[in-house]
PDB file of N, CA and C in Angstrom:
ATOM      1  N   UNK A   1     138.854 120.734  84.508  1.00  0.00           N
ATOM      2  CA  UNK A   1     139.213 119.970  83.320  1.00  0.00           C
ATOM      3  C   UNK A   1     140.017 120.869  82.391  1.00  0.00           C
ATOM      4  N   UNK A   2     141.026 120.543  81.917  1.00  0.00           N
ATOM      5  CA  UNK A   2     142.027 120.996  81.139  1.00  0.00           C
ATOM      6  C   UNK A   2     140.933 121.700  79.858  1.00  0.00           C
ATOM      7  N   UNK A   3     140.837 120.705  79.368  1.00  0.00           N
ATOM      8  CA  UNK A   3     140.231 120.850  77.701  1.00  0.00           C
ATOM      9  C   UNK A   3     139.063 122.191  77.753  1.00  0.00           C
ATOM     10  N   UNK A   4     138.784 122.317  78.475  1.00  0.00           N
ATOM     11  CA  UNK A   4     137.510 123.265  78.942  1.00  0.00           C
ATOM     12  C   UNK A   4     137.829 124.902  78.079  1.00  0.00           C
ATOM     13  N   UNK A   5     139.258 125.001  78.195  1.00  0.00           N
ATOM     14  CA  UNK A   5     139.710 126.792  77.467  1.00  0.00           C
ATOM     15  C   UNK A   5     139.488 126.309  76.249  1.00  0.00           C
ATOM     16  N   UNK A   6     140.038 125.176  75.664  1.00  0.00           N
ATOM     17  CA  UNK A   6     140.430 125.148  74.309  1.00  0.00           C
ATOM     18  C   UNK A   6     139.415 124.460  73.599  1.00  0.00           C
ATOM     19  N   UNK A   7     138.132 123.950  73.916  1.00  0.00           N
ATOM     20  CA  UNK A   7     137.265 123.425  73.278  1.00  0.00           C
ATOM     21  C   UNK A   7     136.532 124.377  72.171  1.00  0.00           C
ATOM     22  N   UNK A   8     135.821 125.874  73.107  1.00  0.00           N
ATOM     23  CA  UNK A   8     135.607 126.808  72.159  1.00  0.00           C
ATOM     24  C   UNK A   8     136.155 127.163  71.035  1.00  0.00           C
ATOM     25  N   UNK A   9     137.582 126.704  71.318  1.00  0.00           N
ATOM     26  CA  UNK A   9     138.762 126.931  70.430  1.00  0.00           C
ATOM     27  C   UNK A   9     138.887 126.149  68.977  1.00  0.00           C
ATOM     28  N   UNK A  10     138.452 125.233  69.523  1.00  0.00           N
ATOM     29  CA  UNK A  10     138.625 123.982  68.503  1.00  0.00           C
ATOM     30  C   UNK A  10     137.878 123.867  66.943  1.00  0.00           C
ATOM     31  N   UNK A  11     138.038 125.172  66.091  1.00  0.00           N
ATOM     32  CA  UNK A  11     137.635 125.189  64.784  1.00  0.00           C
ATOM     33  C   UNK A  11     138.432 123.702  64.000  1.00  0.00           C
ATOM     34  N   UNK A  12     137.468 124.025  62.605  1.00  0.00           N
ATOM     35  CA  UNK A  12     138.298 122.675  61.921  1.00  0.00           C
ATOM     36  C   UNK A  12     139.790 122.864  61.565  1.00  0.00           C
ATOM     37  N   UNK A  13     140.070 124.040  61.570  1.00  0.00           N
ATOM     38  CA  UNK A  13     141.657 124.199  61.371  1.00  0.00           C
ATOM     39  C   UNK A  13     142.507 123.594  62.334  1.00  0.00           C
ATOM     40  N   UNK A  14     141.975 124.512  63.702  1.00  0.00           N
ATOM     41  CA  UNK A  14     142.752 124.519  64.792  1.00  0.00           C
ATOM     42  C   UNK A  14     143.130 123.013  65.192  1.00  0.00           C
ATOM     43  N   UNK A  15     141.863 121.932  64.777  1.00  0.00           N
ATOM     44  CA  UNK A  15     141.962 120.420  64.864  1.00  0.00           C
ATOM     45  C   UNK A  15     142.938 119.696  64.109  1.00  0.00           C
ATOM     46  N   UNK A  16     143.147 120.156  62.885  1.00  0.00           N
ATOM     47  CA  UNK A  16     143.916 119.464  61.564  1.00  0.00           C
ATOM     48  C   UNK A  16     145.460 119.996  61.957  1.00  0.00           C
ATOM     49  N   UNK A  17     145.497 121.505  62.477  1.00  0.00           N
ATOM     50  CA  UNK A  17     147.018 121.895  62.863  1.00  0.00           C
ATOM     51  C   UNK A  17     147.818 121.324  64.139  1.00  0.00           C
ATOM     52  N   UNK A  18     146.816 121.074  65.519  1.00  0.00           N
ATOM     53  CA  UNK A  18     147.223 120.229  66.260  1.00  0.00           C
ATOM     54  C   UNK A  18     147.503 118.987  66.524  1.00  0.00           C
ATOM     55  N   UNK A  19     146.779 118.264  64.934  1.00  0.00           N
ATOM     56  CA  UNK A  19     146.712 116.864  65.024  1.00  0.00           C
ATOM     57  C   UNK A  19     147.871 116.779  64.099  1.00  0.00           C
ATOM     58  N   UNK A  20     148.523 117.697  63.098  1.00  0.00           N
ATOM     59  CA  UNK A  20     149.409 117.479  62.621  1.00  0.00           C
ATOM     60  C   UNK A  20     150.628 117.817  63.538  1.00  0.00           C
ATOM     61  N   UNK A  21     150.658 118.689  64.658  1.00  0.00           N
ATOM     62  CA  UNK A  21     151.578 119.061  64.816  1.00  0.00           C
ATOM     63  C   UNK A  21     152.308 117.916  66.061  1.00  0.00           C
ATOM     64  N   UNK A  22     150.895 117.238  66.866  1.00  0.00           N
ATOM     65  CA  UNK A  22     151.511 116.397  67.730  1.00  0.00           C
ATOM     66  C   UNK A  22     152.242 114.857  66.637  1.00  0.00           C
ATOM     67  N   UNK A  23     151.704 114.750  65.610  1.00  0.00           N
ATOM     68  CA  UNK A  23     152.364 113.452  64.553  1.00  0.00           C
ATOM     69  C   UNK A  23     153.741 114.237  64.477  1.00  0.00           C
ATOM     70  N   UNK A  24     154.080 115.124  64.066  1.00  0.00           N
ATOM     71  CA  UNK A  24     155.428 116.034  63.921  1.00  0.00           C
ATOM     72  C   UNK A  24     156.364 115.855  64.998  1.00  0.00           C
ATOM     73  N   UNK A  25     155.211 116.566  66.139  1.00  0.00           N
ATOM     74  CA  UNK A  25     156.279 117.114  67.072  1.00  0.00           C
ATOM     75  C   UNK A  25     157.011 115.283  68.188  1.00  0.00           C
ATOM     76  N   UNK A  26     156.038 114.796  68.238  1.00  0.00           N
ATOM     77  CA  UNK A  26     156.686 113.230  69.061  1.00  0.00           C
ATOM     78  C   UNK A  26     156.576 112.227  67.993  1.00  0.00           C
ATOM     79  N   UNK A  27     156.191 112.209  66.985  1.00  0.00           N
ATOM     80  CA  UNK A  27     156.645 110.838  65.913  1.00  0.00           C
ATOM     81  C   UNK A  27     155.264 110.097  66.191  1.00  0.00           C
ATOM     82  N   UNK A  28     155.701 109.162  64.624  1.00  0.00           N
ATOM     83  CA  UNK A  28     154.284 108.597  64.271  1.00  0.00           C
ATOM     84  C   UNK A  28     154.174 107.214  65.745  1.00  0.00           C
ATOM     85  N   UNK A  29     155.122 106.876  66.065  1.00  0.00           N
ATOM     86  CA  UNK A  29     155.023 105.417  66.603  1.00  0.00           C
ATOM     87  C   UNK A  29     154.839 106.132  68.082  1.00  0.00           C
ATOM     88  N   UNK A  30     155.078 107.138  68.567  1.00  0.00           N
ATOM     89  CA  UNK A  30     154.696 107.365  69.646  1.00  0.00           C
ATOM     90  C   UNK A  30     153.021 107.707  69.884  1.00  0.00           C
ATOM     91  N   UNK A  31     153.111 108.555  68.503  1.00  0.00           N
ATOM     92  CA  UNK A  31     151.147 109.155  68.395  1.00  0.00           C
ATOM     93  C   UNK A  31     150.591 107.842  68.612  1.00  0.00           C
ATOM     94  N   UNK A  32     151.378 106.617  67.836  1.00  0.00           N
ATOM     95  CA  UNK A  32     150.402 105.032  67.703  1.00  0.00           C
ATOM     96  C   UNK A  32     150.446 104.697  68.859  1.00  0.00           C
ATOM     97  N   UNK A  33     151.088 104.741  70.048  1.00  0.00           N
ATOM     98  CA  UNK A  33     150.889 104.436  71.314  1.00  0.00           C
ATOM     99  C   UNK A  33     150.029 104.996  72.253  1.00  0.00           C
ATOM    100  N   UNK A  34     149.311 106.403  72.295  1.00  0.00           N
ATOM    101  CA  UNK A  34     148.895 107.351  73.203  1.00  0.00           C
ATOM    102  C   UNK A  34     147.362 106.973  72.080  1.00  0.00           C
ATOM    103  N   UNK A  35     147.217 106.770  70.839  1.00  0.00           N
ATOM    104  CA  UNK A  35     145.855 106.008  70.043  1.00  0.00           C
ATOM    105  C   UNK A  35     145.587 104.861  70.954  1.00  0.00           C
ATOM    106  N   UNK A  36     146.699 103.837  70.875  1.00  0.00           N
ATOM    107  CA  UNK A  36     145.931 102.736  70.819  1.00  0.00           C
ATOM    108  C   UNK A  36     145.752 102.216  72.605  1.00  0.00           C
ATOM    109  N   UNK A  37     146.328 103.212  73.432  1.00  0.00           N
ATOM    110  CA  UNK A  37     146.312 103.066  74.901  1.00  0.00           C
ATOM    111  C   UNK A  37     144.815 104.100  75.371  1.00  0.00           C
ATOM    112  N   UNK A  38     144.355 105.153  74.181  1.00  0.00           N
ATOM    113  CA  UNK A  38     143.287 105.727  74.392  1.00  0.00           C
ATOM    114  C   UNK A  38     142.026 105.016  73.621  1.00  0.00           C
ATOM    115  N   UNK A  39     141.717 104.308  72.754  1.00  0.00           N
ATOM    116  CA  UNK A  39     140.734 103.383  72.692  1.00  0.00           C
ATOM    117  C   UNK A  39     141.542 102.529  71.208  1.00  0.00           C
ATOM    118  N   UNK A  40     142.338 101.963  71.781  1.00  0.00           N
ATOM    119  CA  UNK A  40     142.727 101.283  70.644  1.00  0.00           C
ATOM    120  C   UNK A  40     142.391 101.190  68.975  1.00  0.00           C
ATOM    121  N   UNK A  41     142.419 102.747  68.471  1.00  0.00           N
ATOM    122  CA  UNK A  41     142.534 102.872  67.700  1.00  0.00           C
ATOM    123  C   UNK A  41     144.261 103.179  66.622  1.00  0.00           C
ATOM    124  N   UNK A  42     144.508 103.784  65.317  1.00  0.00           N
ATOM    125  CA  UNK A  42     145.421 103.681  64.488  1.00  0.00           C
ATOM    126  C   UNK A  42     145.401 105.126  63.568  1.00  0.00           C
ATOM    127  N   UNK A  43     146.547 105.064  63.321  1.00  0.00           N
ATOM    128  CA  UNK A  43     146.882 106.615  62.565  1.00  0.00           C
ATOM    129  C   UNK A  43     146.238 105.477  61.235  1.00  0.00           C
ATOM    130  N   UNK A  44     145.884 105.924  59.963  1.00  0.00           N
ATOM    131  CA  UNK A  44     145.900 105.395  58.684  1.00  0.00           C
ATOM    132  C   UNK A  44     147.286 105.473  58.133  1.00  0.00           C
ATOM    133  N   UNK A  45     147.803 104.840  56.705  1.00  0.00           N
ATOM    134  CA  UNK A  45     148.520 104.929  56.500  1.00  0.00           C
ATOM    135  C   UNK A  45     149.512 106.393  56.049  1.00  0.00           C
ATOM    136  N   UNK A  46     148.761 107.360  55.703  1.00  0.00           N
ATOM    137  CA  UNK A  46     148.840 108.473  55.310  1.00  0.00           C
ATOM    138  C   UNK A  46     149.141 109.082  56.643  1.00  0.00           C
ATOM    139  N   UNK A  47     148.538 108.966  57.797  1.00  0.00           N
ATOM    140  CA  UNK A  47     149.056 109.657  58.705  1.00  0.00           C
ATOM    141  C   UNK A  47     147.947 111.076  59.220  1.00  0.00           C
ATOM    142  N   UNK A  48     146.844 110.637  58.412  1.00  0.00           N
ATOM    143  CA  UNK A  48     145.858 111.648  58.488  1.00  0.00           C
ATOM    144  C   UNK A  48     144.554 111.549  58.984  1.00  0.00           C
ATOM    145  N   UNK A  49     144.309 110.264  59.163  1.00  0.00           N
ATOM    146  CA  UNK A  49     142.738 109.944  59.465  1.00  0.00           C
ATOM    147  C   UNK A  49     143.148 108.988  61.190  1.00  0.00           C
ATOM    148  N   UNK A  50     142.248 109.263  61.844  1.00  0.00           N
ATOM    149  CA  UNK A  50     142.597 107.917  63.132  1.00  0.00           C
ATOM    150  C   UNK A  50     141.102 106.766  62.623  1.00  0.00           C
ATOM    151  N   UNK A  51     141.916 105.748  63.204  1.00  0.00           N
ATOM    152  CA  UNK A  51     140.204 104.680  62.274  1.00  0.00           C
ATOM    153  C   UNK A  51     140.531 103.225  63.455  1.00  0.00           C
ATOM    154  N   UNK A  52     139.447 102.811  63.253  1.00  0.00           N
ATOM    155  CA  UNK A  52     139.457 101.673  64.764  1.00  0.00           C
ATOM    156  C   UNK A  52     138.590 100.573  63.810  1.00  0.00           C
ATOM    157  N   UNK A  53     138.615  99.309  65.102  1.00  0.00           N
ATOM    158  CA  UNK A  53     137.734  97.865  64.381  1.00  0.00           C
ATOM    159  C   UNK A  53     137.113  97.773  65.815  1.00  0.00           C
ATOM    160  N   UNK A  54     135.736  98.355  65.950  1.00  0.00           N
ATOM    161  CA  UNK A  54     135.027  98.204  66.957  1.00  0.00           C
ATOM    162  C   UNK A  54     134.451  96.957  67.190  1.00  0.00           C
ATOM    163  N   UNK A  55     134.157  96.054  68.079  1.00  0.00           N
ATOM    164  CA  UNK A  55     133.395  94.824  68.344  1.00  0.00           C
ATOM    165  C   UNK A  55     134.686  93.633  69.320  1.00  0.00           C
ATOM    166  N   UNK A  56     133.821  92.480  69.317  1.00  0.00           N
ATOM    167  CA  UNK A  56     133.906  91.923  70.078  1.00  0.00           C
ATOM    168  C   UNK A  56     135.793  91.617  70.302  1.00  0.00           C
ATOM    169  N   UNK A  57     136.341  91.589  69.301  1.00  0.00           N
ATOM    170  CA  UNK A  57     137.770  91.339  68.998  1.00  0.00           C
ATOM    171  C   UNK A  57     138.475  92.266  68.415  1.00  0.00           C
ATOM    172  N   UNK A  58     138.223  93.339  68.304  1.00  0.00           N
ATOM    173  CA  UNK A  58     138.977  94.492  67.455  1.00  0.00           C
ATOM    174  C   UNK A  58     139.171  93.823  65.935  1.00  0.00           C
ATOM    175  N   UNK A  59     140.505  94.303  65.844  1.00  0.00           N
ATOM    176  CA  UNK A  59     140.665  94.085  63.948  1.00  0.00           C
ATOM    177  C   UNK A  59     140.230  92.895  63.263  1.00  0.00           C
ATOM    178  N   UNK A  60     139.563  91.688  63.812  1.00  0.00           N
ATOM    179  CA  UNK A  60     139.296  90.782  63.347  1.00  0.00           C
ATOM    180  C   UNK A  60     137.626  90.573  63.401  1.00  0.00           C
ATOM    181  N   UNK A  61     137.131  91.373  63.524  1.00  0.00           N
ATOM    182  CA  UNK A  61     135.455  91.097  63.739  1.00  0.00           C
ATOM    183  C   UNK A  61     135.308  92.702  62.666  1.00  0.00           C
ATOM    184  N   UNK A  62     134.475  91.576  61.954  1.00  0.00           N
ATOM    185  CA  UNK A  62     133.732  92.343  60.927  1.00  0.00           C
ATOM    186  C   UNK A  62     132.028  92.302  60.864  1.00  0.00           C
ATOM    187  N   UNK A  63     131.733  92.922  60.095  1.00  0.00           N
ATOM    188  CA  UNK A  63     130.302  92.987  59.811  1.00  0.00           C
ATOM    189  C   UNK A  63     129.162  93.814  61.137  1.00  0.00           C
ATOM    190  N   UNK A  64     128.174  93.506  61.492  1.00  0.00           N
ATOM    191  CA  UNK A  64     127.456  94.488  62.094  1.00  0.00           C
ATOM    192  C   UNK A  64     127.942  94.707  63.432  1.00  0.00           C
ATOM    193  N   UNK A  65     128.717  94.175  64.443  1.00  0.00           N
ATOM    194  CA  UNK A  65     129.355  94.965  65.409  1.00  0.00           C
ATOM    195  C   UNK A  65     131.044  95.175  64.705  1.00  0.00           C
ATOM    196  N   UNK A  66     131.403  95.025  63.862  1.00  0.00           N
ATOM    197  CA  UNK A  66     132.566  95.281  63.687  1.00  0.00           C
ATOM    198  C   UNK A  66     132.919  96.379  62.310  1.00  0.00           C
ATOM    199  N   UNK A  67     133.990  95.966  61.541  1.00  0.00           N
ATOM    200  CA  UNK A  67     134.214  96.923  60.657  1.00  0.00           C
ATOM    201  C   UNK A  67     134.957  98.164  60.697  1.00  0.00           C
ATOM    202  N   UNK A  68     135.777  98.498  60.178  1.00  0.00           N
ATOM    203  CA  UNK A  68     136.360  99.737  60.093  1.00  0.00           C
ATOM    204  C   UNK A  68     135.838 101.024  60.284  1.00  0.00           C
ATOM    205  N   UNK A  69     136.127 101.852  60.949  1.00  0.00           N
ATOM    206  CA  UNK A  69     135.223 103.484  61.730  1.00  0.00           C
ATOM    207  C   UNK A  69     136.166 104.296  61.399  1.00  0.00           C
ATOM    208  N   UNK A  70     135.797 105.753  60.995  1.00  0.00           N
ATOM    209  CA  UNK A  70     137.119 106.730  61.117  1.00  0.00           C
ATOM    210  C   UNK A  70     136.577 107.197  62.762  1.00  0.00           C
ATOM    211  N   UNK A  71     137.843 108.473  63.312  1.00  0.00           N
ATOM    212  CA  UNK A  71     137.374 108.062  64.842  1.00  0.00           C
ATOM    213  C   UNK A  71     137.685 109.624  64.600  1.00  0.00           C
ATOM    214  N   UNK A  72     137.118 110.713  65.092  1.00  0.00           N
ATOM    215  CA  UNK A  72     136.910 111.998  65.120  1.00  0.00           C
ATOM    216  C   UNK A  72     138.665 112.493  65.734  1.00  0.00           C
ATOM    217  N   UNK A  73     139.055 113.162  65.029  1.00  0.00           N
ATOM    218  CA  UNK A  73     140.310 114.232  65.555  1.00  0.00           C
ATOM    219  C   UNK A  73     139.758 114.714  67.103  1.00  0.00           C
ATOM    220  N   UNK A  74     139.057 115.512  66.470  1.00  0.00           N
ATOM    221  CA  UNK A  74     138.810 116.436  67.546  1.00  0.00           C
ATOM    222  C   UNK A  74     137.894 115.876  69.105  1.00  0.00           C
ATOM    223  N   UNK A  75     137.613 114.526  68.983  1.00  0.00           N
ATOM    224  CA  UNK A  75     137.112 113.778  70.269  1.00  0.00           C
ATOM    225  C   UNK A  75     138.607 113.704  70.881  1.00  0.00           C
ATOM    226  N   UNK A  76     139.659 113.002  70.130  1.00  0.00           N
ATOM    227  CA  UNK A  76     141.147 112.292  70.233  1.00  0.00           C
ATOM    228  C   UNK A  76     141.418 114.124  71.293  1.00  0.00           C
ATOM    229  N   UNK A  77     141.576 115.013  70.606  1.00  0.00           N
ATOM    230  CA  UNK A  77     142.142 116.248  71.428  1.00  0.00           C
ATOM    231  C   UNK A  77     141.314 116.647  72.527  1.00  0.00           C
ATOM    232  N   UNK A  78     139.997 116.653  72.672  1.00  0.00           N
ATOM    233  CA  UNK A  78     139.665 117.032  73.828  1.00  0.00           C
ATOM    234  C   UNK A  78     139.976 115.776  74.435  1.00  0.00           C
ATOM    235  N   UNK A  79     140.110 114.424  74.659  1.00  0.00           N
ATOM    236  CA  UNK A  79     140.775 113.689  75.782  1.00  0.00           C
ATOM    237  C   UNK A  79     142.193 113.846  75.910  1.00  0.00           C
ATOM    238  N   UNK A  80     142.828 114.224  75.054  1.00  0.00           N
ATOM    239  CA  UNK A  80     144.095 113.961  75.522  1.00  0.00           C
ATOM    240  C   UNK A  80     144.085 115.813  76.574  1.00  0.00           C
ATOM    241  N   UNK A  81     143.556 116.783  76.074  1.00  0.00           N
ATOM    242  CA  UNK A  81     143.876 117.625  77.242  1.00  0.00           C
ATOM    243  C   UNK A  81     143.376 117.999  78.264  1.00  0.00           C
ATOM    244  N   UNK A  82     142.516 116.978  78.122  1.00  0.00           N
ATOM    245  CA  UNK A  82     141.413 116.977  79.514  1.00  0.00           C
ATOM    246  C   UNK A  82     142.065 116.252  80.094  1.00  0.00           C
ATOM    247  N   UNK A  83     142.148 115.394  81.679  1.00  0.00           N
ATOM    248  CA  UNK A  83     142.373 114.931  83.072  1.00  0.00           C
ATOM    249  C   UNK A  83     142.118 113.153  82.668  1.00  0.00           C
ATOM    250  N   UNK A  84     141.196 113.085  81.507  1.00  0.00           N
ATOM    251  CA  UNK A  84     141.137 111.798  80.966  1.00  0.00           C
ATOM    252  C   UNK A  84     142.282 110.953  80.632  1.00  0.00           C
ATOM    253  N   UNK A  85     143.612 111.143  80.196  1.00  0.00           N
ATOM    254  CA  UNK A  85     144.577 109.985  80.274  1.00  0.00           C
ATOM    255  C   UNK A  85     145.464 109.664  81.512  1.00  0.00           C
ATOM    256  N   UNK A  86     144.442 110.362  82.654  1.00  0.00           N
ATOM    257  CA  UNK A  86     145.220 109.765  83.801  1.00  0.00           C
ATOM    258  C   UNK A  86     143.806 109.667  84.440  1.00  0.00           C
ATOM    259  N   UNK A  87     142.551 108.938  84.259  1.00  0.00           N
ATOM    260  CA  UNK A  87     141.517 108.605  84.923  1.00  0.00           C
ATOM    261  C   UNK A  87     141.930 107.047  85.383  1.00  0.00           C
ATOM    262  N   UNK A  88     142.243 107.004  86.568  1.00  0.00           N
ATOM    263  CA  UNK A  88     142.584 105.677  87.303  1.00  0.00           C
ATOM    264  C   UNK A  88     141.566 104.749  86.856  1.00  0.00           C
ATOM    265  N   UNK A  89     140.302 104.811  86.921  1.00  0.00           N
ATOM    266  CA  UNK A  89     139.725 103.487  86.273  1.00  0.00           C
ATOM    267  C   UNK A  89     139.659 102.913  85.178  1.00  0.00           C
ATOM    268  N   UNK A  90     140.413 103.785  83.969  1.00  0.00           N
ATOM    269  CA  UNK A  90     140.654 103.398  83.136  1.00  0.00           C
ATOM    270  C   UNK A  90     141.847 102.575  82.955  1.00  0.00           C
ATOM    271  N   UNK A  91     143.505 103.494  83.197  1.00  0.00           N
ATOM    272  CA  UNK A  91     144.400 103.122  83.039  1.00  0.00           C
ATOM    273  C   UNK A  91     145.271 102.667  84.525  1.00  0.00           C
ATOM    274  N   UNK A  92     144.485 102.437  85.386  1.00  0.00           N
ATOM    275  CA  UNK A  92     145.431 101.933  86.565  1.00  0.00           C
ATOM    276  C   UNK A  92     145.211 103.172  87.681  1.00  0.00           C
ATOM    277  N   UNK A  93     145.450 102.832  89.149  1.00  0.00           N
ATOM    278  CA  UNK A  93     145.783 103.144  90.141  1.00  0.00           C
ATOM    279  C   UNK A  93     146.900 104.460  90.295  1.00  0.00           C
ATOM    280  N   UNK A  94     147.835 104.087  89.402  1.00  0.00           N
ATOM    281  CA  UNK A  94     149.317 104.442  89.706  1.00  0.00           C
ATOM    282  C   UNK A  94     149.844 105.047  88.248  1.00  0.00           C
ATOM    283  N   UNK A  95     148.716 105.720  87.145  1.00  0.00           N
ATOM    284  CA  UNK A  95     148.795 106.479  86.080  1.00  0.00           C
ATOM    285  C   UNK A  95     149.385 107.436  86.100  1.00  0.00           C
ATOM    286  N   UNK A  96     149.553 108.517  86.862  1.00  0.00           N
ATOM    287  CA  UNK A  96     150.203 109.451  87.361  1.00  0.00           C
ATOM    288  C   UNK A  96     151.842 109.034  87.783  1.00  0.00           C
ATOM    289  N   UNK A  97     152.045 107.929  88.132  1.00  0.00           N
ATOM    290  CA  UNK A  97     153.560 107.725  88.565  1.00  0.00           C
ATOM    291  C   UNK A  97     154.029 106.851  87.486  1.00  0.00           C
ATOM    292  N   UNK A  98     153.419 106.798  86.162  1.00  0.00           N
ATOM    293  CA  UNK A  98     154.146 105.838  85.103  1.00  0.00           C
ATOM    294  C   UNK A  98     154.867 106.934  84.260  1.00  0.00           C
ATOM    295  N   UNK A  99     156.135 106.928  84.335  1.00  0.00           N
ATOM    296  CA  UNK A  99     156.917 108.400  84.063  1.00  0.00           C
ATOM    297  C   UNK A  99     156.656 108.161  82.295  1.00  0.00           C
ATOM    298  N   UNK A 100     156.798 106.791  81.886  1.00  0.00           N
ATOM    299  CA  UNK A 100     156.876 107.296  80.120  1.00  0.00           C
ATOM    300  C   UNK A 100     155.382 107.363  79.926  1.00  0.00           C
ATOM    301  N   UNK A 101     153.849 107.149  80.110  1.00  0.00           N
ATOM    302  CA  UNK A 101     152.955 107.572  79.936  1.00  0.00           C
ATOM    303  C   UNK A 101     152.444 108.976  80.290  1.00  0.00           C
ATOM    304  N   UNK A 102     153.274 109.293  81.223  1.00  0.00           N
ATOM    305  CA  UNK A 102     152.789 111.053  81.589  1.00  0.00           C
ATOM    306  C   UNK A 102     153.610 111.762  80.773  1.00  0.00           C
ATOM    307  N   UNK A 103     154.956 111.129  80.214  1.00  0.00           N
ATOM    308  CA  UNK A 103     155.823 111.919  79.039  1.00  0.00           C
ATOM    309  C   UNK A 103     155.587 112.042  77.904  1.00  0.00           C
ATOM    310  N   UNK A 104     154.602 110.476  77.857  1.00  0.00           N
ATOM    311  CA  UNK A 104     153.753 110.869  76.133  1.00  0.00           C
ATOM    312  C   UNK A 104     152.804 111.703  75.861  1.00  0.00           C
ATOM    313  N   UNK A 105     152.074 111.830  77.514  1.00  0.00           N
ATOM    314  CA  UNK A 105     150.856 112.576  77.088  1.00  0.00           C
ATOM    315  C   UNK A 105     151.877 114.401  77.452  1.00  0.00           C
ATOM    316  N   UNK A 106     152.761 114.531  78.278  1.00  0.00           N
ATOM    317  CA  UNK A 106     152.796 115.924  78.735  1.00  0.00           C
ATOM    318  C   UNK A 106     154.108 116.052  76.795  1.00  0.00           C
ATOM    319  N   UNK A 107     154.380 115.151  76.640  1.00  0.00           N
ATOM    320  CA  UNK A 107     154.901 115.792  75.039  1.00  0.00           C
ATOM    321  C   UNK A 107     153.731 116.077  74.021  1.00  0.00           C
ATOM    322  N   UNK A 108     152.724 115.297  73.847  1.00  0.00           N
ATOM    323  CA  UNK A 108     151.938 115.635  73.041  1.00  0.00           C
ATOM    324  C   UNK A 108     151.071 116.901  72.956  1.00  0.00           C
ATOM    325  N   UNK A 109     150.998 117.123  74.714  1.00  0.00           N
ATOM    326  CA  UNK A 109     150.083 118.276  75.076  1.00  0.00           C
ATOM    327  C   UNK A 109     151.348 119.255  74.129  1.00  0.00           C
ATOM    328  N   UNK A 110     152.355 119.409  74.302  1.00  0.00           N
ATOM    329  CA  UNK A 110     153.428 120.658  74.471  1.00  0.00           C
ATOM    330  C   UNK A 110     153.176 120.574  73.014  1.00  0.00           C
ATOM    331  N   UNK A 111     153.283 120.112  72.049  1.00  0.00           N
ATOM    332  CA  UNK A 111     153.357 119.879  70.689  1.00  0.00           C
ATOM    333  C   UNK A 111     152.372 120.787  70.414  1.00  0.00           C
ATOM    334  N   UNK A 112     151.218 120.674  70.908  1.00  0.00           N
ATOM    335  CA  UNK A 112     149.947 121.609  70.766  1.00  0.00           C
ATOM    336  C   UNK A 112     149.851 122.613  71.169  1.00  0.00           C
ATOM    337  N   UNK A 113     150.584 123.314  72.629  1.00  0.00           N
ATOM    338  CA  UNK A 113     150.694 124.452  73.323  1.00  0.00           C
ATOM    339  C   UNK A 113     151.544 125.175  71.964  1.00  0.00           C
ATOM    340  N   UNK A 114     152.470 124.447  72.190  1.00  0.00           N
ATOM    341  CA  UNK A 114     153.417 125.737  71.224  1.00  0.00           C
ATOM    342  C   UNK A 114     153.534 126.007  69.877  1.00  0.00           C
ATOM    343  N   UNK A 115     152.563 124.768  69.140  1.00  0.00           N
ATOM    344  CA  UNK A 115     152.400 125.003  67.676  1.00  0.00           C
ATOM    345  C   UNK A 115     150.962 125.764  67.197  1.00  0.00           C
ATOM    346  N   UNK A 116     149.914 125.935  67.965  1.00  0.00           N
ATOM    347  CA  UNK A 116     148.837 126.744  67.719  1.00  0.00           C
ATOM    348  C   UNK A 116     148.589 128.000  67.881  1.00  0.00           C
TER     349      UNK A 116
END
């Protein structure tokens, strides 16, 4: 598993600098795609918090299974550099041969390699 070196790693800085640096380094509407294809969550408006509408319908179900959540940075980075955005039972058979999903995730990884 990828994420395995860099977990030890993962102080609260090291979380806030990589999470800023992948919004930087590939753009906000791309980060909103690699969110909402990893549990359909959302950047906030600020660009600083990730936050989801858990329950039966997403953004439209409120109250005790629903409601607005902030969603941890640092869960969001250990999946994206772990083996998790190409787990076939999640995202398909043929995850590995979808060239712009392996480009979002192998840009986002790079954003993080070379800005930390």
């Amino acid at each position: 598993m990828m994420a395995s070196s860099h977990e030890s790693s993962m102080s609260n800085a090291y979380v806030g600098k990589a999470f800023r640096s992948i919004i930087k380094g590939i753009g906000r509407n791309d980060f909103g795609e690699i969110l909402f294809n990893w549990n359909e969550s959302q950047l906030n408006e600020d660009g600083d918090k990730i936050f989801g509408y858990p329950g039966r319908d997403g953004v439209f179900s409120r109250g005790k299974e629903g409601g607005k959540v902030n969603i941890s940075k640092r869960e969001f980075l250990k999946w994206l550099l772990s083996d998790n955005p190409f787990d076939e039972t999640v995202y398909g058979a043929n995850i590995r041969n979808d060239a712009q999903w392996t480009g979002l995730i192998q840009r986002a990884r790079e954003t993080v390699f070379n800005n930390i």
